[in-house]
C-alpha atoms as a PDB file:
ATOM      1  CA  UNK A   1     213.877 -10.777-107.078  1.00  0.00           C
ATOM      2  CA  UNK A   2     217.418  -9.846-107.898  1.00  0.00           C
ATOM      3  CA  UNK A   3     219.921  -7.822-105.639  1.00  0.00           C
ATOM      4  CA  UNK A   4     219.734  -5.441-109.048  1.00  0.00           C
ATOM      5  CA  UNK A   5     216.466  -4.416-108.456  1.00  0.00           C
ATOM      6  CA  UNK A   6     216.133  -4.773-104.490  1.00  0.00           C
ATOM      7  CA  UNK A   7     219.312  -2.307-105.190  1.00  0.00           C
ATOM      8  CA  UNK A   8     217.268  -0.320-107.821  1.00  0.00           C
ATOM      9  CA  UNK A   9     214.424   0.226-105.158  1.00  0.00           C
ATOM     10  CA  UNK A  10     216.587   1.284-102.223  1.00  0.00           C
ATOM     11  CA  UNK A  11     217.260   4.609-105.177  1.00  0.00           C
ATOM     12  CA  UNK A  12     213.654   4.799-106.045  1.00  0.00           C
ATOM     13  CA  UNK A  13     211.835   4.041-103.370  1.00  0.00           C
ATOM     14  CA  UNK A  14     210.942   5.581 -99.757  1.00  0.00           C
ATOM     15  CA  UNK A  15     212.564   3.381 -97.177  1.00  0.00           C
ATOM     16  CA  UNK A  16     209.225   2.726 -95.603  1.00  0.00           C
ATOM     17  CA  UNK A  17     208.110   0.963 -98.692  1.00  0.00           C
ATOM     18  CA  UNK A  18     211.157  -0.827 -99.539  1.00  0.00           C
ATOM     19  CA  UNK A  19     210.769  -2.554 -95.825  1.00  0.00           C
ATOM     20  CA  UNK A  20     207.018  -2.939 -96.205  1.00  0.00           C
ATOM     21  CA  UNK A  21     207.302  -4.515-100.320  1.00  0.00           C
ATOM     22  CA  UNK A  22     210.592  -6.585 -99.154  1.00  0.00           C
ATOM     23  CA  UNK A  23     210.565  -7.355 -96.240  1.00  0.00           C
ATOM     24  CA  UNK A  24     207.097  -7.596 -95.137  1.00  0.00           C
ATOM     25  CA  UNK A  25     205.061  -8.611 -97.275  1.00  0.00           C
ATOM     26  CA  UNK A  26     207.262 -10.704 -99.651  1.00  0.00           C
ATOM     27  CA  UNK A  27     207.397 -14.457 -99.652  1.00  0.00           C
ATOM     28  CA  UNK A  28     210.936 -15.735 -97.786  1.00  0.00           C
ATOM     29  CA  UNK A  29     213.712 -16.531 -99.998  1.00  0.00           C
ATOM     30  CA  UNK A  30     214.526 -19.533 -98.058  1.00  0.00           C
ATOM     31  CA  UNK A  31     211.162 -20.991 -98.602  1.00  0.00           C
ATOM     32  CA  UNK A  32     211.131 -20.472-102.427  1.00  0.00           C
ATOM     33  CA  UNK A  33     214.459 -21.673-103.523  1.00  0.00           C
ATOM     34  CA  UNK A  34     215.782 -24.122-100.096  1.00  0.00           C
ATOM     35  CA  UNK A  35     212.373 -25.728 -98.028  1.00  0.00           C
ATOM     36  CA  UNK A  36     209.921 -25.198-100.970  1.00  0.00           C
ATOM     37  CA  UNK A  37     206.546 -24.656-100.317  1.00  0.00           C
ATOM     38  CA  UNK A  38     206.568 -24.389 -96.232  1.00  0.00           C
ATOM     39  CA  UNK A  39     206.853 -20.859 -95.462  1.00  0.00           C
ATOM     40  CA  UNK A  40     202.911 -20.626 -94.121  1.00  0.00           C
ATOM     41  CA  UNK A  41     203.181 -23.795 -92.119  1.00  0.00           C
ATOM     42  CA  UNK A  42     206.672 -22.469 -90.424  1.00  0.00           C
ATOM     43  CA  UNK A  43     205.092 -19.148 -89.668  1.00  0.00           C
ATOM     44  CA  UNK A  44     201.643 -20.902 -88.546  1.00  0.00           C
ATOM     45  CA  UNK A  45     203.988 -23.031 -86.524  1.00  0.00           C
ATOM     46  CA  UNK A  46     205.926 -20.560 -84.988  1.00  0.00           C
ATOM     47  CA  UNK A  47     202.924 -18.173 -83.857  1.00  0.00           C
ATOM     48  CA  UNK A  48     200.786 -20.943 -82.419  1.00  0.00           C
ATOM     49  CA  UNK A  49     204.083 -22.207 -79.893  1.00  0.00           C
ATOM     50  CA  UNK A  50     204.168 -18.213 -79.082  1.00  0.00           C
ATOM     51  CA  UNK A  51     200.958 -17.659 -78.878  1.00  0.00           C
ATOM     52  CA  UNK A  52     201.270 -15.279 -81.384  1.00  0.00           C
ATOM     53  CA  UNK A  53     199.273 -14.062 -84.551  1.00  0.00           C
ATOM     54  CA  UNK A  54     200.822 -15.598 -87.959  1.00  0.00           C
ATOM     55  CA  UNK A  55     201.387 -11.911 -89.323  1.00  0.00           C
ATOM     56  CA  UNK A  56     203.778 -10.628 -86.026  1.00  0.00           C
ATOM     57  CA  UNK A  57     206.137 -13.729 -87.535  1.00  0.00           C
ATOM     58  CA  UNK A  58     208.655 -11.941 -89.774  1.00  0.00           C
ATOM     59  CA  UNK A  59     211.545 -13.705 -91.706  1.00  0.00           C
ATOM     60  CA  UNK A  60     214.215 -11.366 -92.172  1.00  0.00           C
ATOM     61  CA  UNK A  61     217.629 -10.980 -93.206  1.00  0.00           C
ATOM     62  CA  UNK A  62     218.910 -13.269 -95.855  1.00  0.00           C
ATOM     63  CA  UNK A  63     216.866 -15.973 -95.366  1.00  0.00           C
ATOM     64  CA  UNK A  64     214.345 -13.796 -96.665  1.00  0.00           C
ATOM     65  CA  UNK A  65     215.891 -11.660 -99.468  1.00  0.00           C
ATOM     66  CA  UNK A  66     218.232 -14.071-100.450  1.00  0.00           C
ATOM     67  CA  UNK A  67     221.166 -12.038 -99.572  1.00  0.00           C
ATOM     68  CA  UNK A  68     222.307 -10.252 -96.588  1.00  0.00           C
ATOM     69  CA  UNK A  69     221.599  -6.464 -95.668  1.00  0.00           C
ATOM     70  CA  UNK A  70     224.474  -6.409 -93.125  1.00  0.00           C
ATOM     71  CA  UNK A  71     227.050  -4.031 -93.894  1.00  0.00           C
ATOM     72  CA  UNK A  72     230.807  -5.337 -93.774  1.00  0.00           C
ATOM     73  CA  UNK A  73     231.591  -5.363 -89.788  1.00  0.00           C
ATOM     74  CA  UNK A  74     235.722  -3.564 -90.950  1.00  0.00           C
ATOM     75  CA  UNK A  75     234.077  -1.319 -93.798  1.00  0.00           C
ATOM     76  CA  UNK A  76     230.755   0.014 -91.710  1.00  0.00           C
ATOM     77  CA  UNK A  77     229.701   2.101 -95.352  1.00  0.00           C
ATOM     78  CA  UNK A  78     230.427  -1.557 -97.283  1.00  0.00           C
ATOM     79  CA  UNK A  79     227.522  -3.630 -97.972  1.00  0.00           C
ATOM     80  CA  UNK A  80     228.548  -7.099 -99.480  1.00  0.00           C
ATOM     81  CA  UNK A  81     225.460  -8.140 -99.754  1.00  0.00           C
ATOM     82  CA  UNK A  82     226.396 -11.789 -99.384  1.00  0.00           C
ATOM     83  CA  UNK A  83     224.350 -14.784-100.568  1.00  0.00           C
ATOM     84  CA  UNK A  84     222.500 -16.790 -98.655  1.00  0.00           C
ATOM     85  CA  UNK A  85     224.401 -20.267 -98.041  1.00  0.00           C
ATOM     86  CA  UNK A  86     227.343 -18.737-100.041  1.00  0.00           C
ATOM     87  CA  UNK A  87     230.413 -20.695-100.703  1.00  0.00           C
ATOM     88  CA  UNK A  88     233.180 -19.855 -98.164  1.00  0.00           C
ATOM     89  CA  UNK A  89     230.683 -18.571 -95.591  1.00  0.00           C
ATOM     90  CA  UNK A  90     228.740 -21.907 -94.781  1.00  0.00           C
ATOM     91  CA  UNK A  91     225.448 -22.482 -93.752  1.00  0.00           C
ATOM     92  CA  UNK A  92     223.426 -19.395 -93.186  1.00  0.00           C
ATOM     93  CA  UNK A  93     221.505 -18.894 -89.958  1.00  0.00           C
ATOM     94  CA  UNK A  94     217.688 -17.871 -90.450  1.00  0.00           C
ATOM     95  CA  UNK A  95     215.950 -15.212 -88.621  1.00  0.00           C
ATOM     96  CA  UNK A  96     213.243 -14.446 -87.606  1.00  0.00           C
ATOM     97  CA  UNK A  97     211.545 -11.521 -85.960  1.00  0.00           C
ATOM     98  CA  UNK A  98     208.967 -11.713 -83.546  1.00  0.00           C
ATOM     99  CA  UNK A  99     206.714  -8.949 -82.785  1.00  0.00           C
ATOM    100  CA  UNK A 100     204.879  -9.165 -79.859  1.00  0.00           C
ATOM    101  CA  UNK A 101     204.671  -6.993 -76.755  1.00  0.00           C
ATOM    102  CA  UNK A 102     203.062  -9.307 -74.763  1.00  0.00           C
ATOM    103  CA  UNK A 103     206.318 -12.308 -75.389  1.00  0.00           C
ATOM    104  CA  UNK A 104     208.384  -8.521 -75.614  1.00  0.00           C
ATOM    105  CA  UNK A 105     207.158  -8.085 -71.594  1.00  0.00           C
ATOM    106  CA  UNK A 106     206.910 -11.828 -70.521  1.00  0.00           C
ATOM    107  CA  UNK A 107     211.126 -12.036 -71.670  1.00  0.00           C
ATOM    108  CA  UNK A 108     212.049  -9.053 -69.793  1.00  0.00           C
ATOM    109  CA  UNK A 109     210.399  -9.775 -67.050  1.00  0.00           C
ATOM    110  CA  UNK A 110     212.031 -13.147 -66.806  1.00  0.00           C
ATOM    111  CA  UNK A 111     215.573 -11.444 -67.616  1.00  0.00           C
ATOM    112  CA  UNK A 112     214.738  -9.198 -64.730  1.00  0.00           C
ATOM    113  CA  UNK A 113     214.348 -12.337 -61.934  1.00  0.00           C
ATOM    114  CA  UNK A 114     217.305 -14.299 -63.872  1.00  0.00           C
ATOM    115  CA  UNK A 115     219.631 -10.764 -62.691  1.00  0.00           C
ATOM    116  CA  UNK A 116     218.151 -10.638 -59.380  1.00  0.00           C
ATOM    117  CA  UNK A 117     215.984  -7.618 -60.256  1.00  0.00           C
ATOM    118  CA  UNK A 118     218.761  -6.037 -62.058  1.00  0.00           C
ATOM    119  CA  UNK A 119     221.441  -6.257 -59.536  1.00  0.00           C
ATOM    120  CA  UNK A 120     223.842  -8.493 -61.826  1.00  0.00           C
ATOM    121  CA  UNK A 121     225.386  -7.522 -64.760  1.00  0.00           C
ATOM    122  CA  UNK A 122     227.101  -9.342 -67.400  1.00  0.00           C
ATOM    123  CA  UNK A 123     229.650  -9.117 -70.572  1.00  0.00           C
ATOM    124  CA  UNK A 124     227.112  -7.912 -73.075  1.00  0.00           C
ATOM    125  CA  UNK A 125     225.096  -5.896 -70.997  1.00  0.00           C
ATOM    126  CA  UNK A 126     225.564  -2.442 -72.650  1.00  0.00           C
ATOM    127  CA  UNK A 127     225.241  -3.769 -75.846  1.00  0.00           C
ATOM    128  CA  UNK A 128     222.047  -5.322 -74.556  1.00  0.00           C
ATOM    129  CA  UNK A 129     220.811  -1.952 -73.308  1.00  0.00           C
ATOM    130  CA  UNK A 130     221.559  -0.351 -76.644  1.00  0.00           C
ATOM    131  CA  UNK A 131     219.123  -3.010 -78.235  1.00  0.00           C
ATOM    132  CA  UNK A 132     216.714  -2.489 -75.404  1.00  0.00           C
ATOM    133  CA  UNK A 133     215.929   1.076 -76.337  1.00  0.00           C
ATOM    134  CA  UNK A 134     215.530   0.131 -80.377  1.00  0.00           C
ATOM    135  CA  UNK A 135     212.340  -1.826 -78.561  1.00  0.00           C
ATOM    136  CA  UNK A 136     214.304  -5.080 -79.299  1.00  0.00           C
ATOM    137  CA  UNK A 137     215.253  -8.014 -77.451  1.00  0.00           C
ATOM    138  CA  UNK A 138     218.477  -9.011 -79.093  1.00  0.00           C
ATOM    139  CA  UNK A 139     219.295 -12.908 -77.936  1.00  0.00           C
ATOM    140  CA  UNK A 140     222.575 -12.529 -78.608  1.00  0.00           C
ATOM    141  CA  UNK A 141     223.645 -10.312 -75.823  1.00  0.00           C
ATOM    142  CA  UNK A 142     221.876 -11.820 -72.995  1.00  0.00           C
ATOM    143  CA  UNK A 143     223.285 -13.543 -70.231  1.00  0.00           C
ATOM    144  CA  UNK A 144     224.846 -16.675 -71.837  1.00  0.00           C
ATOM    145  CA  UNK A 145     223.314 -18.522 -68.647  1.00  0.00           C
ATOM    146  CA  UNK A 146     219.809 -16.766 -69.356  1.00  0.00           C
ATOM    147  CA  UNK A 147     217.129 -19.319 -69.939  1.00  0.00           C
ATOM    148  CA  UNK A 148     214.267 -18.108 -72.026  1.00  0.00           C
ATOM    149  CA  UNK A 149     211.139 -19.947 -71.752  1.00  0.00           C
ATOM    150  CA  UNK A 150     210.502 -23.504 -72.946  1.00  0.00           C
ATOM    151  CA  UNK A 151     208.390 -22.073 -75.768  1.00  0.00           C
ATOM    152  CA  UNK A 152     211.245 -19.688 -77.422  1.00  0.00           C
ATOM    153  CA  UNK A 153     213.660 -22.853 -76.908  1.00  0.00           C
ATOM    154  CA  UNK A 154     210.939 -25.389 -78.499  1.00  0.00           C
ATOM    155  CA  UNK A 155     211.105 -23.006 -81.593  1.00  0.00           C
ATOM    156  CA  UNK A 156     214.838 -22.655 -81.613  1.00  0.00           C
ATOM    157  CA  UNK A 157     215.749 -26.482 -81.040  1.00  0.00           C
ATOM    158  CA  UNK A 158     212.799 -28.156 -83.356  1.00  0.00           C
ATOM    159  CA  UNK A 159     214.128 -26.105 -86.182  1.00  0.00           C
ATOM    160  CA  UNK A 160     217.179 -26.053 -85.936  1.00  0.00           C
ATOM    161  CA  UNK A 161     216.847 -29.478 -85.991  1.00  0.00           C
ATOM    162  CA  UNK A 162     214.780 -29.536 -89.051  1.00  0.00           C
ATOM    163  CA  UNK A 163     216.163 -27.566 -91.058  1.00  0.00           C
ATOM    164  CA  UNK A 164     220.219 -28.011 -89.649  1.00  0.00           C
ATOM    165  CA  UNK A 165     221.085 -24.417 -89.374  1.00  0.00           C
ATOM    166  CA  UNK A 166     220.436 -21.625 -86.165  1.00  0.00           C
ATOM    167  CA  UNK A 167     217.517 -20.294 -85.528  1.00  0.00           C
ATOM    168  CA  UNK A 168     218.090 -16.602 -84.578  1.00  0.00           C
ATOM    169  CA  UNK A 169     214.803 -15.323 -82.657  1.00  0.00           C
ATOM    170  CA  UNK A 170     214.457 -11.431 -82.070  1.00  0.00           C
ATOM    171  CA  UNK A 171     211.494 -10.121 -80.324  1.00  0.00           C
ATOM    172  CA  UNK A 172     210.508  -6.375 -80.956  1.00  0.00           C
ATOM    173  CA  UNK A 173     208.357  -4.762 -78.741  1.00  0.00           C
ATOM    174  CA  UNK A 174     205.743  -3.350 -81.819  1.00  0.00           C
ATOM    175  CA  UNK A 175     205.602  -2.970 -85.430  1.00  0.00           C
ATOM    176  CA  UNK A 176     206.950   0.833 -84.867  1.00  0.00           C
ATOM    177  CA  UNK A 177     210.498  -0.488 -83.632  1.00  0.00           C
ATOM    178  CA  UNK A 178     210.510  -3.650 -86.155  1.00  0.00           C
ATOM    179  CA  UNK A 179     209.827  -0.828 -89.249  1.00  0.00           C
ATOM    180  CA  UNK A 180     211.946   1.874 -87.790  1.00  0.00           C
ATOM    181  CA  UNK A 181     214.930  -0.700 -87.162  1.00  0.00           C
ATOM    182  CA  UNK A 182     214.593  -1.866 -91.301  1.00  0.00           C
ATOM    183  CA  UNK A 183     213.933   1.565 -92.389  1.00  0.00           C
ATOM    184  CA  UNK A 184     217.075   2.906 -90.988  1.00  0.00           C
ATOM    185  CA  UNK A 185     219.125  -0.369 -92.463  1.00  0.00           C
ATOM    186  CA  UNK A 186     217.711   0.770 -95.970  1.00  0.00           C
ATOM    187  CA  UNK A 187     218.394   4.634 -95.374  1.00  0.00           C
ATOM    188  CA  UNK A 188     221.726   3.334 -94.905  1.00  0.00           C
ATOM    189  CA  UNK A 189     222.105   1.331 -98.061  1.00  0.00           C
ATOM    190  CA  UNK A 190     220.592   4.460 -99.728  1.00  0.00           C
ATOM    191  CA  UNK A 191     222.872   6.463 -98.781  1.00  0.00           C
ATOM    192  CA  UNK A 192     226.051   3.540 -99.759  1.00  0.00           C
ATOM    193  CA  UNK A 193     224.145   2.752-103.108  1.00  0.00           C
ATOM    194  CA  UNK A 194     224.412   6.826-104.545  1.00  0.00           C
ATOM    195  CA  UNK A 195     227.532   7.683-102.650  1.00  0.00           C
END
């Protein structure tokens, strides 16, 4: 797929089917052009350290599309759409998305004991809380002393090691906040792409 048509559907098409044709049910971009051939045995991987089923592991971001869907952090309305592994911005990280509320619960609850039932705060705390009510646990802004459990880590470390780039994990609570996140994104770029 090129960033012509994914471009061309963002006009066309509802935002509910651009996430579901792009960026749910399409193969990874990573897989097809970087680690050949491996996306099923990543995601089979993946679910069975979570305890998860195979279809609540989502690549996303450029790892799957083969460029990025992030708008440009001093031009908010600016979407570069930047390659994946482009020259000048190094190795790309690959994300995945997690949705389970079951891992969604077990985190919080273990963020909950690790700030003393909420009696702590820290740095990224409100932008934590802002991520919280998109039914999404955003690793990023969590404590930076916050331990997740061994399986989340096992996932992280093994391929990070294997494949010598970060592994960004984000658990959503359901499909509805995964889909509503993504839809939003693409209303975005709708809006960018006829403006």
């Amino acid at each position: 797929m090129s960033l012509e048509e994914f471009k061309r559907s963002c006009i066309d098409l509802s935002a509910d089917e651009v996430v579901e044709r792009f960026l749910i049910e399409r193969s990874a971009y990573f897989f097809d052009h970087v680690q050949t051939g491996k996306e099923y045995e990543f995601k089979k991987d993946i679910a069975s350290i979570l305890k998860v089923h195979i279809r609540d592991v989502v690549i996303v971001g450029s790892g799957k599309l083969g460029f990025s869907l992030k708008p440009d952090e001093s031009h908010l309305g600016y979407y570069p759409f930047n390659v994946f592994d482009s020259k000048g911005q190094g190795r790309s990280d690959l994300d995945i998305a997690i949705i389970s509320s079951t891992l969604f619960d077990n985190e919080m609850r273990n963020l909950y004991d690790h700030t003393e039932y909420a009696k702590i705060s820290w740095q990224e705390r409100s932008g934590f809380a802002k991520y919280m009510l998109k039914g999404r646990l955003a690793i990023r802004f969590l404590p930076a002393d916050f331990n997740f459990t061994k399986d989340v880590k096992t996932v992280q470390g093994k391929y990070r090691m294997a494949f010598g780039r970060e592994i960004n994990l984000e658990i959503y609570k359901s499909w509805y906040y995964f889909e509503t996140y993504h839809q939003q994104n693409i209303k975005s770029i709708h809006v960018n792409l006829i403006a």
